[in-house]
PDB file of N, CA and C in Angstrom:
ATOM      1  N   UNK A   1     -60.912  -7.598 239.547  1.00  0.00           N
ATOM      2  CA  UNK A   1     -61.729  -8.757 239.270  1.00  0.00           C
ATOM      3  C   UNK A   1     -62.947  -8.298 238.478  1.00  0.00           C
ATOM      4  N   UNK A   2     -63.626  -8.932 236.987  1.00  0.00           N
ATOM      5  CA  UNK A   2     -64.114  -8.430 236.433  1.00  0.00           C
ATOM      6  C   UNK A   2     -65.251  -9.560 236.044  1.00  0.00           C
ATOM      7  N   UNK A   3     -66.442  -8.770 236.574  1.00  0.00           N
ATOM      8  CA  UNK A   3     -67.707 -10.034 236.624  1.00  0.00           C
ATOM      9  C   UNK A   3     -68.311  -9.530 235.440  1.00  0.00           C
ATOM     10  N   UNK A   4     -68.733 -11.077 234.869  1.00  0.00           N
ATOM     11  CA  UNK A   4     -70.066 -11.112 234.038  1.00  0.00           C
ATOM     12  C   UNK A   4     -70.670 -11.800 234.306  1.00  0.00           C
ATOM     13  N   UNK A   5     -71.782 -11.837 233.685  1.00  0.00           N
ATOM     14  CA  UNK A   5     -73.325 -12.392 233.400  1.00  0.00           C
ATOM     15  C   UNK A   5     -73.187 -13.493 232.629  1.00  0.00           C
ATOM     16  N   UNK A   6     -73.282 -14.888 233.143  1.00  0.00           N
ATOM     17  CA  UNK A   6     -73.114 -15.834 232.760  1.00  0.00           C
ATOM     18  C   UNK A   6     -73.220 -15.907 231.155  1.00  0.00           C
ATOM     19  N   UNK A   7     -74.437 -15.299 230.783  1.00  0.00           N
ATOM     20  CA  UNK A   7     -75.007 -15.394 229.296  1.00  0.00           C
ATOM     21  C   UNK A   7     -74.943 -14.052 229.037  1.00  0.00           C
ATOM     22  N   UNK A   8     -74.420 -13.267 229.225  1.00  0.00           N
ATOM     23  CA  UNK A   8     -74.572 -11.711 228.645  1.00  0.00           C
ATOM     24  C   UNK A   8     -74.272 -11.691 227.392  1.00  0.00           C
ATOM     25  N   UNK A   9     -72.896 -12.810 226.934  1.00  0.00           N
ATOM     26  CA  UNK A   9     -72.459 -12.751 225.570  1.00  0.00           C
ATOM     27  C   UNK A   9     -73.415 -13.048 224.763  1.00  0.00           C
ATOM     28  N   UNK A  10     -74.203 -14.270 224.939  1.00  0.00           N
ATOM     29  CA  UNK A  10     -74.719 -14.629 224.430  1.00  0.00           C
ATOM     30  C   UNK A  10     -76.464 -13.827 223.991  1.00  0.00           C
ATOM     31  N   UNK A  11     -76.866 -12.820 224.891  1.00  0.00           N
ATOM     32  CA  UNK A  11     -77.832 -12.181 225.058  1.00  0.00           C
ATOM     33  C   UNK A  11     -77.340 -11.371 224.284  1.00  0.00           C
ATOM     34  N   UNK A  12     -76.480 -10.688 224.315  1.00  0.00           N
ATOM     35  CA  UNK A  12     -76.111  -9.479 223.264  1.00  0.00           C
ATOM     36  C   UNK A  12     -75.808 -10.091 221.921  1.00  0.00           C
ATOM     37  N   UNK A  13     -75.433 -11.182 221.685  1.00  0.00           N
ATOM     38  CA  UNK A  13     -75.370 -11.748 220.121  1.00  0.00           C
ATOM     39  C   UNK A  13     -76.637 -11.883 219.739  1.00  0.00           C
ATOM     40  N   UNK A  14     -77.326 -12.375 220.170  1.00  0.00           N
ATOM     41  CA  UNK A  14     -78.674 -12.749 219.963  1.00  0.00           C
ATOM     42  C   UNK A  14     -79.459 -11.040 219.400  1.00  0.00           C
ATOM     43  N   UNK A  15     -79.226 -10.288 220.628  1.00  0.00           N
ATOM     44  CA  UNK A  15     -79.976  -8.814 220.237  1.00  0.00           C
ATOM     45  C   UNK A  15     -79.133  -8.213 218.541  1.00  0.00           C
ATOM     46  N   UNK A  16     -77.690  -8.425 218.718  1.00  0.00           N
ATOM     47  CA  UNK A  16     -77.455  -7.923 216.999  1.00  0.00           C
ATOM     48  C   UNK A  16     -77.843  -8.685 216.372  1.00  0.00           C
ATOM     49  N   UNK A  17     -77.680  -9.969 216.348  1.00  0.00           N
ATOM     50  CA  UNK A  17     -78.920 -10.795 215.522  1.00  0.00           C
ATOM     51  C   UNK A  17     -79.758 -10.805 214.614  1.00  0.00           C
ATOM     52  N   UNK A  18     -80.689 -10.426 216.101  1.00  0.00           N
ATOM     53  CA  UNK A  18     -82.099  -9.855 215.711  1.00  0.00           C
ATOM     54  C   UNK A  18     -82.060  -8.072 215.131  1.00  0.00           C
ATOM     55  N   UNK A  19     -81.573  -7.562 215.254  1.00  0.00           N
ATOM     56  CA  UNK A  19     -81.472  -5.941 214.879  1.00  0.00           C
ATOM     57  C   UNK A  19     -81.037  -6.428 213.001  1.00  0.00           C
ATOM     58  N   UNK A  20     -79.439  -7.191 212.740  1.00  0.00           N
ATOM     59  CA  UNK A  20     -79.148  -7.647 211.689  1.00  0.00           C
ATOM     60  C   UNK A  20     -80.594  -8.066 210.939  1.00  0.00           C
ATOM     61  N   UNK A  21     -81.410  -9.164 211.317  1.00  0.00           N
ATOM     62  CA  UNK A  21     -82.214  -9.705 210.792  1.00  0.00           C
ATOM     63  C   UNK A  21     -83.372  -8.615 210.038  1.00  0.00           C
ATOM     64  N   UNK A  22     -83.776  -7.819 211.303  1.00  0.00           N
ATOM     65  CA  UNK A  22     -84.786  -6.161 211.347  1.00  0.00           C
ATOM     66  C   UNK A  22     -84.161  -5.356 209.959  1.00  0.00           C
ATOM     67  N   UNK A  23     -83.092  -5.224 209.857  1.00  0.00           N
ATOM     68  CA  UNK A  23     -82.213  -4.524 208.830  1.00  0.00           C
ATOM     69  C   UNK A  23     -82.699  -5.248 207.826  1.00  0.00           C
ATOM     70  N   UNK A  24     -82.871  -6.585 207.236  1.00  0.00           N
ATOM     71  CA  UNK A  24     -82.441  -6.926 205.740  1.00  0.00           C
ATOM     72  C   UNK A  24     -84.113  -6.804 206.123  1.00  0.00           C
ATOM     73  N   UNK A  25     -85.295  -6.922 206.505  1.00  0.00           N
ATOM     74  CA  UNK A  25     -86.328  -6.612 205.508  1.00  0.00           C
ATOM     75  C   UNK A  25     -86.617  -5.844 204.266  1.00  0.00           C
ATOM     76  N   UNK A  26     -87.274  -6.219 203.357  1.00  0.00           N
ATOM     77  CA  UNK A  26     -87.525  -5.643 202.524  1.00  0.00           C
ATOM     78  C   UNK A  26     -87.941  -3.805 202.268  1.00  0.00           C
ATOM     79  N   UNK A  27     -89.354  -4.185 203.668  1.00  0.00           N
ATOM     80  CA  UNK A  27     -90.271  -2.829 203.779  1.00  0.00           C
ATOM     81  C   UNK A  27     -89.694  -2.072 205.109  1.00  0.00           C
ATOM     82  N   UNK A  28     -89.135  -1.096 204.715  1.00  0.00           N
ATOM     83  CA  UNK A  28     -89.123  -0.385 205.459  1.00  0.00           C
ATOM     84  C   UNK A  28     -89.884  -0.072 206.909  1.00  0.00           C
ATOM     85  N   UNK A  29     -90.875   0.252 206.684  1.00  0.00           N
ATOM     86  CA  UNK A  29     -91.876   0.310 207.737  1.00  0.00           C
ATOM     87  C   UNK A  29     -92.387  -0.830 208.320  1.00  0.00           C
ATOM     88  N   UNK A  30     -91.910  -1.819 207.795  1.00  0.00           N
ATOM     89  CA  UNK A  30     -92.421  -3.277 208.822  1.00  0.00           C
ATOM     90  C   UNK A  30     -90.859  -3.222 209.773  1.00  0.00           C
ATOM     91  N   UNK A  31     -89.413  -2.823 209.151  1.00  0.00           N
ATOM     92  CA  UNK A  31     -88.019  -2.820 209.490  1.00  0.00           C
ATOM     93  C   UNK A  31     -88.801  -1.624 211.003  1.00  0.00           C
ATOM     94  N   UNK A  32     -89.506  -0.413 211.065  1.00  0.00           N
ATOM     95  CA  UNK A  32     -89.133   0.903 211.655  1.00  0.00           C
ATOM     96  C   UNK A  32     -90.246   0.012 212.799  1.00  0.00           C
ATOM     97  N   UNK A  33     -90.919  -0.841 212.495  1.00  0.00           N
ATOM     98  CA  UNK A  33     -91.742  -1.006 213.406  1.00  0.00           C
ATOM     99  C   UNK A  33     -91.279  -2.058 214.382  1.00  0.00           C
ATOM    100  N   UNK A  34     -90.983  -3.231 213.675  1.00  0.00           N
ATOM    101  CA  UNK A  34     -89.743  -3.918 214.167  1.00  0.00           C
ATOM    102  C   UNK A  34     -88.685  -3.736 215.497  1.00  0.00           C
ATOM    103  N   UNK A  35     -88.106  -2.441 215.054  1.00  0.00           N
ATOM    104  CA  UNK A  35     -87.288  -1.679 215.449  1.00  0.00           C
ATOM    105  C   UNK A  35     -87.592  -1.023 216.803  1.00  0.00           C
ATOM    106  N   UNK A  36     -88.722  -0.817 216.231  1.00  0.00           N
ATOM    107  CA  UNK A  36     -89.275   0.304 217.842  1.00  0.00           C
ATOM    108  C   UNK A  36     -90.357  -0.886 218.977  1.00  0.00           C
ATOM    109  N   UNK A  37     -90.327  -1.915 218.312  1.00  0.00           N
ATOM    110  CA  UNK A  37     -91.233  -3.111 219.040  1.00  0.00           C
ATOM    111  C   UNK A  37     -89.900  -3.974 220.332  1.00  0.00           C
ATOM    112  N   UNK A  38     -87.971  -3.975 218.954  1.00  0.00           N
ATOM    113  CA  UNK A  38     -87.133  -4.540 219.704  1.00  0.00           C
ATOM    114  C   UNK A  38     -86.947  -3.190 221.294  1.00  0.00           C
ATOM    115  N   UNK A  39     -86.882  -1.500 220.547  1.00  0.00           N
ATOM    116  CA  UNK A  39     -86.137  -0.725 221.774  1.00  0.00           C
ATOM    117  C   UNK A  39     -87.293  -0.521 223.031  1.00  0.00           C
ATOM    118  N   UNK A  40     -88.827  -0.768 222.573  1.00  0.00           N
ATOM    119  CA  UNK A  40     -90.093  -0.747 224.162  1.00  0.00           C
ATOM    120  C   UNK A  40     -89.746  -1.936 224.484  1.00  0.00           C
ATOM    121  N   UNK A  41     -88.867  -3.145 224.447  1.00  0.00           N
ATOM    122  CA  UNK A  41     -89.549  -4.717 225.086  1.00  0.00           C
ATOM    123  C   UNK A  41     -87.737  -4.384 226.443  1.00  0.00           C
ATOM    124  N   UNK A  42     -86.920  -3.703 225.326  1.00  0.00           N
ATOM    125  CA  UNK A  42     -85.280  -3.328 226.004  1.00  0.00           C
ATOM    126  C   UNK A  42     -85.632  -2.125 227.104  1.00  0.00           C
ATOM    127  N   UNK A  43     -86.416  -1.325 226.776  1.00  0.00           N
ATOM    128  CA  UNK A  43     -86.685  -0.347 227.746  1.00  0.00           C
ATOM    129  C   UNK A  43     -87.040  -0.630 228.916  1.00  0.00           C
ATOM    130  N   UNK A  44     -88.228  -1.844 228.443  1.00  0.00           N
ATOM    131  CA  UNK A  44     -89.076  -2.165 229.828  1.00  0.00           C
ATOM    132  C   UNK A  44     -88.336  -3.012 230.469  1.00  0.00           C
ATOM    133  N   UNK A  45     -87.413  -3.702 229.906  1.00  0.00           N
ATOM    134  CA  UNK A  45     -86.850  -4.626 230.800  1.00  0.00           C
ATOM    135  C   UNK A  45     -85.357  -4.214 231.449  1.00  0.00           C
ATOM    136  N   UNK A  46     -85.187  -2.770 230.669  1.00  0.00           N
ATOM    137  CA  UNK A  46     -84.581  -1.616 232.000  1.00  0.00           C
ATOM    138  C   UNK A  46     -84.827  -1.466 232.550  1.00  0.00           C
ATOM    139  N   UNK A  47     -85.958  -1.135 232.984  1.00  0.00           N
ATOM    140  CA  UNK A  47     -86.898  -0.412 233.581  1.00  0.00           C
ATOM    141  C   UNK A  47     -86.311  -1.362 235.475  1.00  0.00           C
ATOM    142  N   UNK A  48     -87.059  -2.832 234.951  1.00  0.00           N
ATOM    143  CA  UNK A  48     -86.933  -3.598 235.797  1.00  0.00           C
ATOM    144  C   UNK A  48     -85.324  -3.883 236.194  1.00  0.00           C
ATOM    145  N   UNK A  49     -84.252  -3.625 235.309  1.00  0.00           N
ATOM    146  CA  UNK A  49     -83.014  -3.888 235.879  1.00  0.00           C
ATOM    147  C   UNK A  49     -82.718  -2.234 237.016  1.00  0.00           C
ATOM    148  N   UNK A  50     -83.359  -1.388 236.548  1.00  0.00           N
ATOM    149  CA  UNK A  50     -83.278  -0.352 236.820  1.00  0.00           C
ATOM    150  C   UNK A  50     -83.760  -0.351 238.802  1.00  0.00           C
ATOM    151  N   UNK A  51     -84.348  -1.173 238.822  1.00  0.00           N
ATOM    152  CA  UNK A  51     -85.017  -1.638 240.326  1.00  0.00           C
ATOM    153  C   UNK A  51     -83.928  -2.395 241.266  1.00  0.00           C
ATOM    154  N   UNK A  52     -83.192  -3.106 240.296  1.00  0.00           N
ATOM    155  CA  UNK A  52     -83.040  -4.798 241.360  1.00  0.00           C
ATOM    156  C   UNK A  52     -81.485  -3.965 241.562  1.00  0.00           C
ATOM    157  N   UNK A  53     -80.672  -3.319 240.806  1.00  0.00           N
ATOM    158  CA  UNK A  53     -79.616  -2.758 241.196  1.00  0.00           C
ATOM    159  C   UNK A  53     -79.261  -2.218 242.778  1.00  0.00           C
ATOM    160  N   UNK A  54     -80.573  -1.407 243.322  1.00  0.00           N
ATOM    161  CA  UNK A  54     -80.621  -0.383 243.999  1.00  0.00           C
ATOM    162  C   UNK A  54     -81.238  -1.256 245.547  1.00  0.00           C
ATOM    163  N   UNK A  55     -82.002  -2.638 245.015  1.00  0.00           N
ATOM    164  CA  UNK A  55     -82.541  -3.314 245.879  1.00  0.00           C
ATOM    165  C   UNK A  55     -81.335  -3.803 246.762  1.00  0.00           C
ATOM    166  N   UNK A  56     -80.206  -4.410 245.767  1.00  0.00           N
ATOM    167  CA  UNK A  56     -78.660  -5.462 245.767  1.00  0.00           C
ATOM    168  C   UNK A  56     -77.896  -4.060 246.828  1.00  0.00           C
ATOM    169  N   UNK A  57     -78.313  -2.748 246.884  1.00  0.00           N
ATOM    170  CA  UNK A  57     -77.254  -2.189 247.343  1.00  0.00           C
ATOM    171  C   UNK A  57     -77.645  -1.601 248.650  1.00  0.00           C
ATOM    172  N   UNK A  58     -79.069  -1.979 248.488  1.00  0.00           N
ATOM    173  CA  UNK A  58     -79.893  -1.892 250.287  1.00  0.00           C
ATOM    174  C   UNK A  58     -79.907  -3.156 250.821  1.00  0.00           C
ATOM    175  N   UNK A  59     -79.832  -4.081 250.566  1.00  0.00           N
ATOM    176  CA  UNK A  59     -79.253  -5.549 251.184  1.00  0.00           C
ATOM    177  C   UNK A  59     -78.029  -5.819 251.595  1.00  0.00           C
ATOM    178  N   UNK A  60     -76.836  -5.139 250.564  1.00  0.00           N
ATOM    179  CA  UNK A  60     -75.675  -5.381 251.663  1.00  0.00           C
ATOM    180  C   UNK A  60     -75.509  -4.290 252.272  1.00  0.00           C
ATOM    181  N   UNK A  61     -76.025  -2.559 252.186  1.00  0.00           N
ATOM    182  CA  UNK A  61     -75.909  -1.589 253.282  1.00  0.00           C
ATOM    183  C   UNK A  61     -76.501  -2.090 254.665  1.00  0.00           C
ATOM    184  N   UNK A  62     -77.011  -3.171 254.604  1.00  0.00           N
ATOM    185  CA  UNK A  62     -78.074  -3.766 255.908  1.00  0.00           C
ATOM    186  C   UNK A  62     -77.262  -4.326 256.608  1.00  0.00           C
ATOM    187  N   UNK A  63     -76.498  -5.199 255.688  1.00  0.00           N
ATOM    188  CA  UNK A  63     -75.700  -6.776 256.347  1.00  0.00           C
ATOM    189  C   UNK A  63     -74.477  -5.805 257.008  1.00  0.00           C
ATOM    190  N   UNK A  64     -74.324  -4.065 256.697  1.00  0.00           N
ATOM    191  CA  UNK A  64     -73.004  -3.400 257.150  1.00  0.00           C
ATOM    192  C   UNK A  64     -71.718  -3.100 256.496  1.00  0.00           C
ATOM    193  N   UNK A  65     -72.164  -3.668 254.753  1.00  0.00           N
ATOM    194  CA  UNK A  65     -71.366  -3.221 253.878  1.00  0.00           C
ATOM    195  C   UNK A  65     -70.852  -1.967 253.435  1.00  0.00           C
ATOM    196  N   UNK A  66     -69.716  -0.833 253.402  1.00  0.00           N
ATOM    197  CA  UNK A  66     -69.665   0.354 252.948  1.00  0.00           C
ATOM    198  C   UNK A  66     -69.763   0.325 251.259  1.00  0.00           C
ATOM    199  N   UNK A  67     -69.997   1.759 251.579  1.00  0.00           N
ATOM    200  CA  UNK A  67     -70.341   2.085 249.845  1.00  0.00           C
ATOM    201  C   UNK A  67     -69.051   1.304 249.025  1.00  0.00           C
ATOM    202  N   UNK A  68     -67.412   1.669 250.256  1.00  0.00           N
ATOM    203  CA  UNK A  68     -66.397   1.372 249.088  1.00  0.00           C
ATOM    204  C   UNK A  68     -66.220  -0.426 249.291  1.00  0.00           C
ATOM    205  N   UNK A  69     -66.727  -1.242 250.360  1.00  0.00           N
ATOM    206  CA  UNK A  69     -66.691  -2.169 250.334  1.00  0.00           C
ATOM    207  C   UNK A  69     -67.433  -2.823 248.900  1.00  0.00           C
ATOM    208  N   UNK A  70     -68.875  -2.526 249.032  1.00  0.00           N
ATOM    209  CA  UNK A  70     -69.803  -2.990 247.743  1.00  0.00           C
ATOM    210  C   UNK A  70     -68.752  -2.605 246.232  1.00  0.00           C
ATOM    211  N   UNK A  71     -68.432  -1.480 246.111  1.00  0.00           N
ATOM    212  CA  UNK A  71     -67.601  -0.887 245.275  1.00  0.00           C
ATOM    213  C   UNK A  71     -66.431  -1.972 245.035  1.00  0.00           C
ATOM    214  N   UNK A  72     -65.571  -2.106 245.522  1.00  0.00           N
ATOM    215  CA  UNK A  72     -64.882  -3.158 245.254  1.00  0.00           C
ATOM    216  C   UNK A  72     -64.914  -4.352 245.193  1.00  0.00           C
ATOM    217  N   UNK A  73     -65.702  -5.099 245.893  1.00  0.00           N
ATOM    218  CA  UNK A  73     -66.238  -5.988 245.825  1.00  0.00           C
ATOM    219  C   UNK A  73     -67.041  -6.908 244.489  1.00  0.00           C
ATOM    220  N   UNK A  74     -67.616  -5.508 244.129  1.00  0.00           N
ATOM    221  CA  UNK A  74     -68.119  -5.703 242.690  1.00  0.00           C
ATOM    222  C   UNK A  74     -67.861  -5.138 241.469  1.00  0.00           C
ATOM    223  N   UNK A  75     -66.689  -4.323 241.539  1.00  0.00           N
ATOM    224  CA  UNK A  75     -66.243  -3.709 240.397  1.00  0.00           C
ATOM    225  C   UNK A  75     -66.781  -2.953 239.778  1.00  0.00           C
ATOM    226  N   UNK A  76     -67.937  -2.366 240.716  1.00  0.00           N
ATOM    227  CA  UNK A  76     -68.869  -1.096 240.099  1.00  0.00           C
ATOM    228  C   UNK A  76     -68.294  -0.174 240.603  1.00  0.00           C
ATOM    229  N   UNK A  77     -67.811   1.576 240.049  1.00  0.00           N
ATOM    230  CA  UNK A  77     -67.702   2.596 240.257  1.00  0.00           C
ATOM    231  C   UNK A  77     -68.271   2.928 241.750  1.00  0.00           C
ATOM    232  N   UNK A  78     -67.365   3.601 242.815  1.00  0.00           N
ATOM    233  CA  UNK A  78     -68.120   3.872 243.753  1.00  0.00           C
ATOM    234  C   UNK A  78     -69.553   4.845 243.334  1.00  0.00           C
ATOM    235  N   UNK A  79     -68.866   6.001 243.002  1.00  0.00           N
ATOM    236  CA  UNK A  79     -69.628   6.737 242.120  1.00  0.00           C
ATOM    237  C   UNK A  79     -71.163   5.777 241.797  1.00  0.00           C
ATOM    238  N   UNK A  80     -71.030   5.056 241.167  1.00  0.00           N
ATOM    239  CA  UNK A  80     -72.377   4.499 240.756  1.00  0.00           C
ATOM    240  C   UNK A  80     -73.090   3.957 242.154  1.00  0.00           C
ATOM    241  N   UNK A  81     -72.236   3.497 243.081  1.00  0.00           N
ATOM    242  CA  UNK A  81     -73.026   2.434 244.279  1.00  0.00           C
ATOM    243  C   UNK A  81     -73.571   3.582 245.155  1.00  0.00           C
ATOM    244  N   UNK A  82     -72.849   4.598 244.983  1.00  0.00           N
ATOM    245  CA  UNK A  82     -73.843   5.790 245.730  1.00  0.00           C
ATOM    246  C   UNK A  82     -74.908   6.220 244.843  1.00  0.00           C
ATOM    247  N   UNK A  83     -75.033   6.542 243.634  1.00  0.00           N
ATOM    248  CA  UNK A  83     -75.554   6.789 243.236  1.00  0.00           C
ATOM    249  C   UNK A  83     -76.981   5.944 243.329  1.00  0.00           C
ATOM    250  N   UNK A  84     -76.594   4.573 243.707  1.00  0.00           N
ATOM    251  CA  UNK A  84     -77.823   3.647 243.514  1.00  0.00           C
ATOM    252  C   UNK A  84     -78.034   3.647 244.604  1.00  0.00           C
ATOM    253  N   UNK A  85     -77.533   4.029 246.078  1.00  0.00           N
ATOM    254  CA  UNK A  85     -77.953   4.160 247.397  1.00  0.00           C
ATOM    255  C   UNK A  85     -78.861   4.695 247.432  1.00  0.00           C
ATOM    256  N   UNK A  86     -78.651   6.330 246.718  1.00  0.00           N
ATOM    257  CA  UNK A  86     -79.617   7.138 246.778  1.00  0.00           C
ATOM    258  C   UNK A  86     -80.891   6.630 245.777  1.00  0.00           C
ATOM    259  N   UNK A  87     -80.663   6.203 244.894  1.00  0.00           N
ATOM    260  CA  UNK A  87     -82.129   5.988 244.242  1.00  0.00           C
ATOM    261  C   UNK A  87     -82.949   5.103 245.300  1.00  0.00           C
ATOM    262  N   UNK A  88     -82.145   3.943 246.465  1.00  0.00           N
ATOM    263  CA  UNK A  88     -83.203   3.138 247.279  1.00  0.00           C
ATOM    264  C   UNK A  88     -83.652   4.240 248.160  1.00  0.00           C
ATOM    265  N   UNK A  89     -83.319   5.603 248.746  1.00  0.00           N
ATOM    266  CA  UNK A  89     -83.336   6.467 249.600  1.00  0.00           C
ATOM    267  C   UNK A  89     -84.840   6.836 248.790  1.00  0.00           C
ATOM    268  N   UNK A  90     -84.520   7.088 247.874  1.00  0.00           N
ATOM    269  CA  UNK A  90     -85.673   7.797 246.711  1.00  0.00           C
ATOM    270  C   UNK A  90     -86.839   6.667 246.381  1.00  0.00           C
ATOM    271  N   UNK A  91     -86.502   5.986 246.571  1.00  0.00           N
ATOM    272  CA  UNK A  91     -87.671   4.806 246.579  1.00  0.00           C
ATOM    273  C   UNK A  91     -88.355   5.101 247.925  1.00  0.00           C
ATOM    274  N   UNK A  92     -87.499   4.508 248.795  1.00  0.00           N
ATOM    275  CA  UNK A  92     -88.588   4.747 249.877  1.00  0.00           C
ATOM    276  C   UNK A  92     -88.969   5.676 250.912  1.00  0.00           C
ATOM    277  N   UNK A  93     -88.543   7.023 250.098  1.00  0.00           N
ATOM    278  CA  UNK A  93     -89.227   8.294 250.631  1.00  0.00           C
ATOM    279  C   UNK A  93     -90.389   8.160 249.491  1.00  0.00           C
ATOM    280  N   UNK A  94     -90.541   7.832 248.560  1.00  0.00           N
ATOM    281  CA  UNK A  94     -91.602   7.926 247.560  1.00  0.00           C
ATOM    282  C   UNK A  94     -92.438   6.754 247.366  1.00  0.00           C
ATOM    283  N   UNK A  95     -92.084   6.015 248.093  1.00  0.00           N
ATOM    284  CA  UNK A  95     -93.263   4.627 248.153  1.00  0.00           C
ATOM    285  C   UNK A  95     -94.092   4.605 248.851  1.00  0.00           C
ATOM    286  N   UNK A  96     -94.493   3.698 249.131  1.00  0.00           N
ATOM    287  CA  UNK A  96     -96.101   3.402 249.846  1.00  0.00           C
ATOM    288  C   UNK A  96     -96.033   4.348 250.888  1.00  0.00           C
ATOM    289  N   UNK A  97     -96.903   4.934 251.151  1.00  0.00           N
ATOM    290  CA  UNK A  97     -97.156   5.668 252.698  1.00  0.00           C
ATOM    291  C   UNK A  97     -97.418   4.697 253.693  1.00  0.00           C
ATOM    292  N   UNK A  98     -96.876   5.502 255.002  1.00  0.00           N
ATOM    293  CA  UNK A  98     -96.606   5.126 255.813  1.00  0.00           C
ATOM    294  C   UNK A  98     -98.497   4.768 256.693  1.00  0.00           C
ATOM    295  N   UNK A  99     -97.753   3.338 257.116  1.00  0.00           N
ATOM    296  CA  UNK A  99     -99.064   2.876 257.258  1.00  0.00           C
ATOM    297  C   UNK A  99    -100.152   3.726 259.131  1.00  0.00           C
ATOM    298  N   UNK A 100    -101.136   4.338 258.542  1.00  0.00           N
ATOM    299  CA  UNK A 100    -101.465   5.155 260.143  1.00  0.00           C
ATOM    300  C   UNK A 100    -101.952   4.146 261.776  1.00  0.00           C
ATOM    301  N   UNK A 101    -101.663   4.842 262.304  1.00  0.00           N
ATOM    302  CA  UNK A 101    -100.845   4.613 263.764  1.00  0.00           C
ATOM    303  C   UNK A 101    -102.844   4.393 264.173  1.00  0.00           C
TER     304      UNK A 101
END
C-alpha cells in the first residue's frame, strides 16, 4: 500500500516551476540568488519535516506499536522507523533539562 501526500504532486510541480522560471532569467546572478533564496526556504522547511517524522513515531511507540508494525503500516523502511526512533531517543536525551526536584 503506497501513501501520498494529498498535494505532493502538485507541490513538486510548482517547485520545477519555479526553478524552470529561476533558469530563464536573463542575469545570472539575480538566477544564483534566486536559486539559493528557493534551496534556504526548502532547507528550513526540512528542517521542520525533519522533527514531526520522529514525533509520528513516538506517538504510536506509546499507543504499543512495533517498529515492524509502524513499518508496515506505513510503507516506510523499517530501517528508517528505527532510525527515527532513535533520533526521538536523541531528542530527548538532548532537550530541556530535567526539571530540579
Amino acid at each position: 500500500m503506497a501513501f501520498e501526500s494529498p498535494n505532493l504532486g502538485g507541490i513538486l510541480n510548482a517547485l520545477d516551476d519555479e526553478r524552470r522560471q529561476i533558469m530563464e532569467f536573463d542575469d545570472e546572478t539575480r538566477a544564483l540568488g534566486a536559486l539559493e533564496e528557493l534551496r534556504t526556504a526548502l532547507a528550513l522547511f526540512m528542517d521542520e519535516l525533519d522533527s514531526e517524522s520522529p514525533r509520528v513515531v513516538r506517538g504510536l511507540r506509546r499507543r504499543g506499536w512495533t517498529f515492524q508494525m509502524i513499518a508496515t503500516a506505513s510503507d516506510v523502511p523499517a530501517a528508517r522507523v528505527a532510525q527515527l526512533a532513535r533520533a526521538t531517543l536523541s531528542s530527548s536525551l538532548h532537550g530541556e533539562p530535567p526539571a530540579s526536584l
